[in-house]
Protein backbone atom coordinates (compact mmCIF):
# COMPACT_ATOMS: atom_id res chain seq x y z
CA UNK A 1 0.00 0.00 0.00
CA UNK A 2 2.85 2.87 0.73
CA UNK A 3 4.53 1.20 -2.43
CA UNK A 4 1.39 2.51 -3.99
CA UNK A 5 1.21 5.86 -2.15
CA UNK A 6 4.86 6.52 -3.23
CA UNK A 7 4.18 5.27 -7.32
CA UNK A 8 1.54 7.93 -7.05
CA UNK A 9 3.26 10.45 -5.42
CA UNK A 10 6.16 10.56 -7.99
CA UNK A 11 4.00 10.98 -11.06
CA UNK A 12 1.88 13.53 -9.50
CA UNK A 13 5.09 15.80 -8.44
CA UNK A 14 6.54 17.06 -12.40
CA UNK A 15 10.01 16.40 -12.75
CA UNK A 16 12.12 19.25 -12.80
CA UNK A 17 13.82 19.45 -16.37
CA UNK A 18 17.39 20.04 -17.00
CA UNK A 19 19.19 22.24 -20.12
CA UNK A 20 20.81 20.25 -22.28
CA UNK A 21 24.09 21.33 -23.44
CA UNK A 22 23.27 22.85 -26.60
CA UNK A 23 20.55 24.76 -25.16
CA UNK A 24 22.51 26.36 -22.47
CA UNK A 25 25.60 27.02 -25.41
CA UNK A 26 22.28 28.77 -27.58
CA UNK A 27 20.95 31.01 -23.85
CA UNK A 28 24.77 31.88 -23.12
CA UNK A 29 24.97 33.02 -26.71
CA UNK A 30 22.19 35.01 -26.19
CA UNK A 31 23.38 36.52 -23.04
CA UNK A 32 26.61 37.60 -25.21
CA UNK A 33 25.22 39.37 -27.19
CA UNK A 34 22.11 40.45 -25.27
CA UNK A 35 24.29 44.09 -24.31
CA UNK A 36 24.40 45.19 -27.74
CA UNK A 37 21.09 44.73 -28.55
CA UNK A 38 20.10 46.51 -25.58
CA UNK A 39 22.70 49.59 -26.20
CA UNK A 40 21.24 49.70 -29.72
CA UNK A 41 17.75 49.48 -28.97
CA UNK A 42 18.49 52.52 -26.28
CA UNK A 43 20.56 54.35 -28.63
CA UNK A 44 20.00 53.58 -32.07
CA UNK A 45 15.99 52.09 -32.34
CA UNK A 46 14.58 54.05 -30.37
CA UNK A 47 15.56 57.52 -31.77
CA UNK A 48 15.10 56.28 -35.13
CA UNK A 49 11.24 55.43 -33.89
CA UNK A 50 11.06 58.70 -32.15
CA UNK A 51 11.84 60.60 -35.23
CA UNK A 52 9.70 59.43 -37.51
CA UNK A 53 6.66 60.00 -34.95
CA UNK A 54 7.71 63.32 -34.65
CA UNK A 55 8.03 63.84 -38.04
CA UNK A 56 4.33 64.45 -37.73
CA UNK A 57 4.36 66.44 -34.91
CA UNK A 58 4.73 70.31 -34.19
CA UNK A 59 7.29 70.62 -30.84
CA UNK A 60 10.18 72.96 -30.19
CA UNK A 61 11.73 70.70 -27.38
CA UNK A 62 9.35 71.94 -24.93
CA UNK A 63 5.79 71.65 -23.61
CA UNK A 64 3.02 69.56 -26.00
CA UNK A 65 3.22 67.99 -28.45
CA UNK A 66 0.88 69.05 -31.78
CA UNK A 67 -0.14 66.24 -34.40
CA UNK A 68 -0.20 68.56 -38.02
CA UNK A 69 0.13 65.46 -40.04
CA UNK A 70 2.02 65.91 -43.34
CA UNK A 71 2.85 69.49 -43.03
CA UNK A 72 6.09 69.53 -41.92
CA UNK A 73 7.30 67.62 -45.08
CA UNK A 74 5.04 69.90 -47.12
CA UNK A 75 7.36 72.61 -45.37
CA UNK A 76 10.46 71.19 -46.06
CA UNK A 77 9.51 70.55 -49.79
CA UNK A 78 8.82 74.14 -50.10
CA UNK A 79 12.09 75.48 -48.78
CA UNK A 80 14.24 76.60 -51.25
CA UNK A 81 17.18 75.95 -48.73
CA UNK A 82 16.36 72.34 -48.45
CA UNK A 83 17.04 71.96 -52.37
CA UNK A 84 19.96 74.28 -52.09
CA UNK A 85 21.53 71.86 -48.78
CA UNK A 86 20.65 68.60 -50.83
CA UNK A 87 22.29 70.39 -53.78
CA UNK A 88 25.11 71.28 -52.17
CA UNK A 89 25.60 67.88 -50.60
CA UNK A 90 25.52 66.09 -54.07
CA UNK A 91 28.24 68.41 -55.86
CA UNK A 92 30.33 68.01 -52.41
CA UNK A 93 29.79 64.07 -52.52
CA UNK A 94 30.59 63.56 -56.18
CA UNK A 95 33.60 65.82 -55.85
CA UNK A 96 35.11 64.01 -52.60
CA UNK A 97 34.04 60.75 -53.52
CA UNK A 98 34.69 60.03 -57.01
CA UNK A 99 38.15 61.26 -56.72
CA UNK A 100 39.22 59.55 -53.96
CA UNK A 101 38.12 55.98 -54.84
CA UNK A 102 39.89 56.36 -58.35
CA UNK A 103 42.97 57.15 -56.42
CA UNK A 104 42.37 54.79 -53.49
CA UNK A 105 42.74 52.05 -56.11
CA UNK A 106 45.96 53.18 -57.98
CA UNK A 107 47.31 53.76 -54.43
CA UNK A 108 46.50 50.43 -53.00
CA UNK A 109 47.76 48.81 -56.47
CA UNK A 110 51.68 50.47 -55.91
CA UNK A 111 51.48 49.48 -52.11
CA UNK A 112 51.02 45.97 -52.98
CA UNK A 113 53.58 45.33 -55.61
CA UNK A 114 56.25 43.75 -54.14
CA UNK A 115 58.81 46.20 -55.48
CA UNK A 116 57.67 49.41 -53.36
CA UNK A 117 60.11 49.08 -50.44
CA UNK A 118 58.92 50.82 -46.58
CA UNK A 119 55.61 49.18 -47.61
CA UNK A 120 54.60 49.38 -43.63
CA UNK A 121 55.42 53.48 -43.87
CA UNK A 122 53.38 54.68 -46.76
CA UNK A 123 50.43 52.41 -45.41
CA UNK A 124 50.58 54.10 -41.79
CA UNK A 125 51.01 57.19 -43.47
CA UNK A 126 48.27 56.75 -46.21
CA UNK A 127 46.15 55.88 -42.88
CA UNK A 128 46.62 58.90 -40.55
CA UNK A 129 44.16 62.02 -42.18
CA UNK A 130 41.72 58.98 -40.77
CA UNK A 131 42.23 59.17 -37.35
CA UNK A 132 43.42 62.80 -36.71
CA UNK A 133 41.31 64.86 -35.00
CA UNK A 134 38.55 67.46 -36.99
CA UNK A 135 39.85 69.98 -34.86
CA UNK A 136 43.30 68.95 -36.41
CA UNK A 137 42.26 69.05 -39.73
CA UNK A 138 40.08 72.36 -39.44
CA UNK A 139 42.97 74.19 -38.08
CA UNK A 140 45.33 72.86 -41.36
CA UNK A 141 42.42 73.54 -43.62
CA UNK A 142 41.88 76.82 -42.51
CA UNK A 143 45.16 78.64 -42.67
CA UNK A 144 45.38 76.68 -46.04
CA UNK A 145 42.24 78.24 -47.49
CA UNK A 146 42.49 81.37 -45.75
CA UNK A 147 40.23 84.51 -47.40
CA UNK A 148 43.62 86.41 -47.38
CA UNK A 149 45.53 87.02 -50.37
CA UNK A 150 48.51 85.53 -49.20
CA UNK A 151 46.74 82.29 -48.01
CA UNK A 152 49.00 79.27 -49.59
CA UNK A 153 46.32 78.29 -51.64
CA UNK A 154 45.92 81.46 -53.35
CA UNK A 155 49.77 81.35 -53.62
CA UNK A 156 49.21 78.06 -55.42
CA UNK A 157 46.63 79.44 -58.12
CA UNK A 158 48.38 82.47 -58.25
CA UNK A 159 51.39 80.62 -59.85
CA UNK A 160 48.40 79.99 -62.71
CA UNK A 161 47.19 83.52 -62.84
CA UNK A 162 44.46 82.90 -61.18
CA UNK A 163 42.54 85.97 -59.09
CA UNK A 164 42.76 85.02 -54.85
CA UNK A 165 39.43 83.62 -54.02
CA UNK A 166 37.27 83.70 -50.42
CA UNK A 167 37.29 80.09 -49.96
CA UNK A 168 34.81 80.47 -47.24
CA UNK A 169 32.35 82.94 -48.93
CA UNK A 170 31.96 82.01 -52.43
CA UNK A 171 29.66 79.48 -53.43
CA UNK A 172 32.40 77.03 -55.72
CA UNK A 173 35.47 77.85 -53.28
CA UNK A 174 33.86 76.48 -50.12
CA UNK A 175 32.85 73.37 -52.24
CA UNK A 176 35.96 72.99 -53.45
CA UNK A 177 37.62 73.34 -49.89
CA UNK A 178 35.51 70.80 -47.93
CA UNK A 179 35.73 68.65 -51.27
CA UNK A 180 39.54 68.44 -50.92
CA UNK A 181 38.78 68.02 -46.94
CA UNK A 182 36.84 64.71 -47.44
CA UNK A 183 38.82 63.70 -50.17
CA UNK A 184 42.42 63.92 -47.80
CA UNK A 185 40.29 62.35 -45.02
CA UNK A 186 38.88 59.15 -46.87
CA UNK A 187 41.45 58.75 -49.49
CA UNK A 188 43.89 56.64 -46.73
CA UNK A 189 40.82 54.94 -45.21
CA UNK A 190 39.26 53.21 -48.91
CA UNK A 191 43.10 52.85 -49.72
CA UNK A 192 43.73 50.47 -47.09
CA UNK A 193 40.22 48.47 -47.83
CA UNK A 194 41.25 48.01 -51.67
CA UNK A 195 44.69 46.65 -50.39
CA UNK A 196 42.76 44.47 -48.12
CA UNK A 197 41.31 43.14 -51.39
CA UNK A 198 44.50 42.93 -53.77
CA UNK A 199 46.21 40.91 -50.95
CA UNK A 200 43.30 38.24 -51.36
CA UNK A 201 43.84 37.75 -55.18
CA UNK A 202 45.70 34.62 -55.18
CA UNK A 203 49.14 35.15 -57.09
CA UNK A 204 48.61 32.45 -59.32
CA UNK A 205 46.33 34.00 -61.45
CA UNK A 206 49.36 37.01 -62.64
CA UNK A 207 51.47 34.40 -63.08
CA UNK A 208 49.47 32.45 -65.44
CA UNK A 209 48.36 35.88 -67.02
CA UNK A 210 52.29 36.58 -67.75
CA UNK A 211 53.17 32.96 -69.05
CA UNK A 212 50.08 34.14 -71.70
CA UNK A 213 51.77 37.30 -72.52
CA UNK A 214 49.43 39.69 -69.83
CA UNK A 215 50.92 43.11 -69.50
CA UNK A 216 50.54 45.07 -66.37
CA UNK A 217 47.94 47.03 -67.78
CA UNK A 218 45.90 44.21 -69.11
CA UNK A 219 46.75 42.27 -65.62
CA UNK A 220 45.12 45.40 -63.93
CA UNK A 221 41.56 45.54 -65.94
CA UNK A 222 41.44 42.08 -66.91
CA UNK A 223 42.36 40.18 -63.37
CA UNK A 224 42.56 43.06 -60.90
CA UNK A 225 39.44 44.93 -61.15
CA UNK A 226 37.20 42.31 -61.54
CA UNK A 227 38.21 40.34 -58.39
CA UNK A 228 38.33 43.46 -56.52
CA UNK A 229 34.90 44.60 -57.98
CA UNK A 230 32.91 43.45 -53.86
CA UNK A 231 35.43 45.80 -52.39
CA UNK A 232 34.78 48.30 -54.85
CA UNK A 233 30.87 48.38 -54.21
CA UNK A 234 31.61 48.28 -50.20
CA UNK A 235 33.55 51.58 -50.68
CA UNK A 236 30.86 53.19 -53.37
CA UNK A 237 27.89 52.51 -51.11
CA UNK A 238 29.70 53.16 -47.70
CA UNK A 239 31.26 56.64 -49.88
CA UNK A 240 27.76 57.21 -50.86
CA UNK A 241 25.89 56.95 -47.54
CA UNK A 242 28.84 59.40 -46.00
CA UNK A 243 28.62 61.77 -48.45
CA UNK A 244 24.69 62.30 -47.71
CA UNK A 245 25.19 62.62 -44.51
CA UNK A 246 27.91 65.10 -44.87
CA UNK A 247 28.23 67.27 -41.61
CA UNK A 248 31.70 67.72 -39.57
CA UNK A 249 33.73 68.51 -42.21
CA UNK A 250 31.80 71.96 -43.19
CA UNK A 251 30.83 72.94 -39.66
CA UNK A 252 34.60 72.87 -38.49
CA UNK A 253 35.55 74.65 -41.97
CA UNK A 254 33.26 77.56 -42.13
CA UNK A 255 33.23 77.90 -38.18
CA UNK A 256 30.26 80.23 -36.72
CA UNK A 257 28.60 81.12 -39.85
CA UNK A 258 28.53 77.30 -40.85
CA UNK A 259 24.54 77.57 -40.05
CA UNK A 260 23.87 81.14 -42.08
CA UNK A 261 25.22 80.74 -45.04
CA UNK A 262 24.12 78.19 -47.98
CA UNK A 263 27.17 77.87 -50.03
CA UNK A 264 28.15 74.75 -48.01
CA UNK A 265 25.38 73.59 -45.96
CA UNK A 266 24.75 69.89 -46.92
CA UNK A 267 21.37 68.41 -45.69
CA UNK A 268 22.24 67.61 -41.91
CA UNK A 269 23.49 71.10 -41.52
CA UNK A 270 19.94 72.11 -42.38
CA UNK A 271 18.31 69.48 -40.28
CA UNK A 272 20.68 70.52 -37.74
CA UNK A 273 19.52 74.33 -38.07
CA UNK A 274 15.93 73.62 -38.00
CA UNK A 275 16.19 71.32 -34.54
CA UNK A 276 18.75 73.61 -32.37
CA UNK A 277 19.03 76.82 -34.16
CA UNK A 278 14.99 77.25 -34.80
CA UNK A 279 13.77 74.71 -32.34
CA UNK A 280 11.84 73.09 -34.93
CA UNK A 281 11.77 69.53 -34.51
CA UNK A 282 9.46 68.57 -36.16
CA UNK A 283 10.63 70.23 -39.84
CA UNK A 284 14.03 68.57 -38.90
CA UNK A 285 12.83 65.53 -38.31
CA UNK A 286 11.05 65.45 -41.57
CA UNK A 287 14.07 66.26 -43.08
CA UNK A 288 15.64 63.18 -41.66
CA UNK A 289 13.10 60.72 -42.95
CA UNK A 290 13.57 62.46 -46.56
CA UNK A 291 17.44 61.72 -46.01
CA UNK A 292 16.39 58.14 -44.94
CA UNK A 293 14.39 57.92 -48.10
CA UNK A 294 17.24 58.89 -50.37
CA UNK A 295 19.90 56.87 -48.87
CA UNK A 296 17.72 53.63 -48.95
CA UNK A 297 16.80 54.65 -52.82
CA UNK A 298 20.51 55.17 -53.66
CA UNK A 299 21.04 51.62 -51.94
CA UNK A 300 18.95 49.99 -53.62
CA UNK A 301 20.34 51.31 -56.79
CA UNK A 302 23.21 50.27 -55.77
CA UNK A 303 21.99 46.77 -55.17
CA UNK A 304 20.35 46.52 -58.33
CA UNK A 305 23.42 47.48 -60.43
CA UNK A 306 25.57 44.70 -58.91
CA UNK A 307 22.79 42.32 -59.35
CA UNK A 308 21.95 43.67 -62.70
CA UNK A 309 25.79 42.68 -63.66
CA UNK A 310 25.83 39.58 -62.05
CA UNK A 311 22.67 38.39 -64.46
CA UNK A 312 24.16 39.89 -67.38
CA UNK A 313 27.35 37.68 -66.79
CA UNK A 314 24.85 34.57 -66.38
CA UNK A 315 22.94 35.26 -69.80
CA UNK A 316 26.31 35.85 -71.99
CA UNK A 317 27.66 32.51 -70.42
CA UNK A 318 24.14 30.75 -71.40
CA UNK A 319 24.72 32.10 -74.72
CA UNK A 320 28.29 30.86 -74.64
CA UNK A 321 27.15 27.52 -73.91
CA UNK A 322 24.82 27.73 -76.51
């Protein structure tokens, strides 16, 4: 009878359950990376939320808030200064961007050739504009592109009888400036990405392009470009998405007058005007979610270029085959 009693006890009391190991390897895992989710959500998610609700919303940082719907981007739309910053930002991009991936590549290419001696050097040196300071770099720029006559870079031009120019006032010097900025900032920084991908081509592949009769140039378009051609879209969309959200580089240039003057001011200059300068926050956070919308739609043209290559290179070798 207590054999009974005790049968019945033990199926009536559950059985506590123990993790097996794979389980507790997956809820570690978790745990791991459980802090940057958090941080993120904190820092990153939740701002980006924010924004976009008060995108719709009339509030100068204080008191209620006022739902007005679609106005703010109507506002926006209808600012001439909004198409002058996004113009701005554009003609700045494609002028520190372009350059500086052409240039990134040739500079990469003579750093890997095993000829180039102090190799180590040129690298660290190629590297540095990267991690100095802005306040560095505004301070070089500056006396560089002084609005004096006797600035160096009016020296420079002056050699080609060219009139001194107000780098900081006129509408293609400051371009020009902050273009050269960006462009001595990045250049080191893409540089050491493409050399990242030249030292992944396997060697092989030159020396069987030399036993054919390869030169160096035909090595270079023909082997050298094409296997770097990932790298190549990393740097144009990463190039892209920085140069539309262009902001440190004219702010420490033109100083206190960064935020009243439109030669220079890219589009988070003027978001940045219309939250702490006007109190608006609402206007600038419409302006953010028109950024948003413009970096996702040059992404995605981005994406659909590579792609688009990738299934042209499948129907020519069908019709190879064929």
């Amino acid at each position: 009878m207590e054999l009974t009693r005790a049968r019945a006890k033990d199926k009536a009391e559950p059985k506590k359950r123990k993790l097996s190991e794979s389980k507790k390897d997956m809820l570690s895992g978790y745990l791991y990376v459980a802090p940057f989710f958090i941080i993120f959500g904190i820092i990153g998610l939740y701002p980006a939320i924010f924004s976009i609700y008060l995108a719709f919303q009339k509030w100068s940082g204080f008191g209620e808030m006022e739902y007005v719907g679609m106005q703010n981007f109507t506002l926006v739309l209808q600012d001439p200064l909004f198409w002058k910053s996004l113009y701005n930002t554009l003609i700045i991009g494609v002028m520190g961007t372009a350059p500086q991936l052409l240039v990134g590549i040739i500079l990469a290419y003579f750093l890997n050739l095993a000829v180039i001696k102090f190799t180590n050097f040129f690298r660290v040196t190629i590297f540095m504009p990267y991690i100095t300071s802005m306040v560095a770099v505004a301070l070089v720029f500056g006396v560089f592109f002084s609005n004096n006559e006797s600035a160096l870079a009016n020296y420079v031009i002056g050699w080609f009888g060219v009139d001194p120019i107000n780098w900081k006032t006129s509408e293609w010097g400051a371009k020009i400036a902050i273009s050269l900025m960006v462009f001595w900032r990045w250049v080191g920084y893409n540089t050491i990405i493409y050399l990242a991908g030249l030292q992944s081509i396997p060697k092989d592949l030159y020396e069987a392009a030399k036993i054919d009769g390869a030169n160096g140039v035909q090595q270079f378009f023909h082997i050298t470009i094409p296997l770097l051609k990932p790298f190549i879209v990393l740097t144009v969309f990463m190039s892209t998405v920085g140069a539309l959200q262009l902001f440190a580089e004219p702010t420490v240039f033109l100083g206190g007058s960064a935020f009243n003057r439109d030669e220079a001011m890219t589009v988070v200059m003027y978001l940045y005007r219309d939250a702490f300068n006007l109190n608006s926050f609402g206007t600038a956070s419409a302006t953010a979610v028109l950024l948003l919308i413009i970096i996702v739609i040059i992404a995605s043209i981005n994406t659909w270029l590579t792609s688009g290559s990738k299934r042209r290179k499948k129907v020519r070798a069908k019709h190879a085959k064929g």
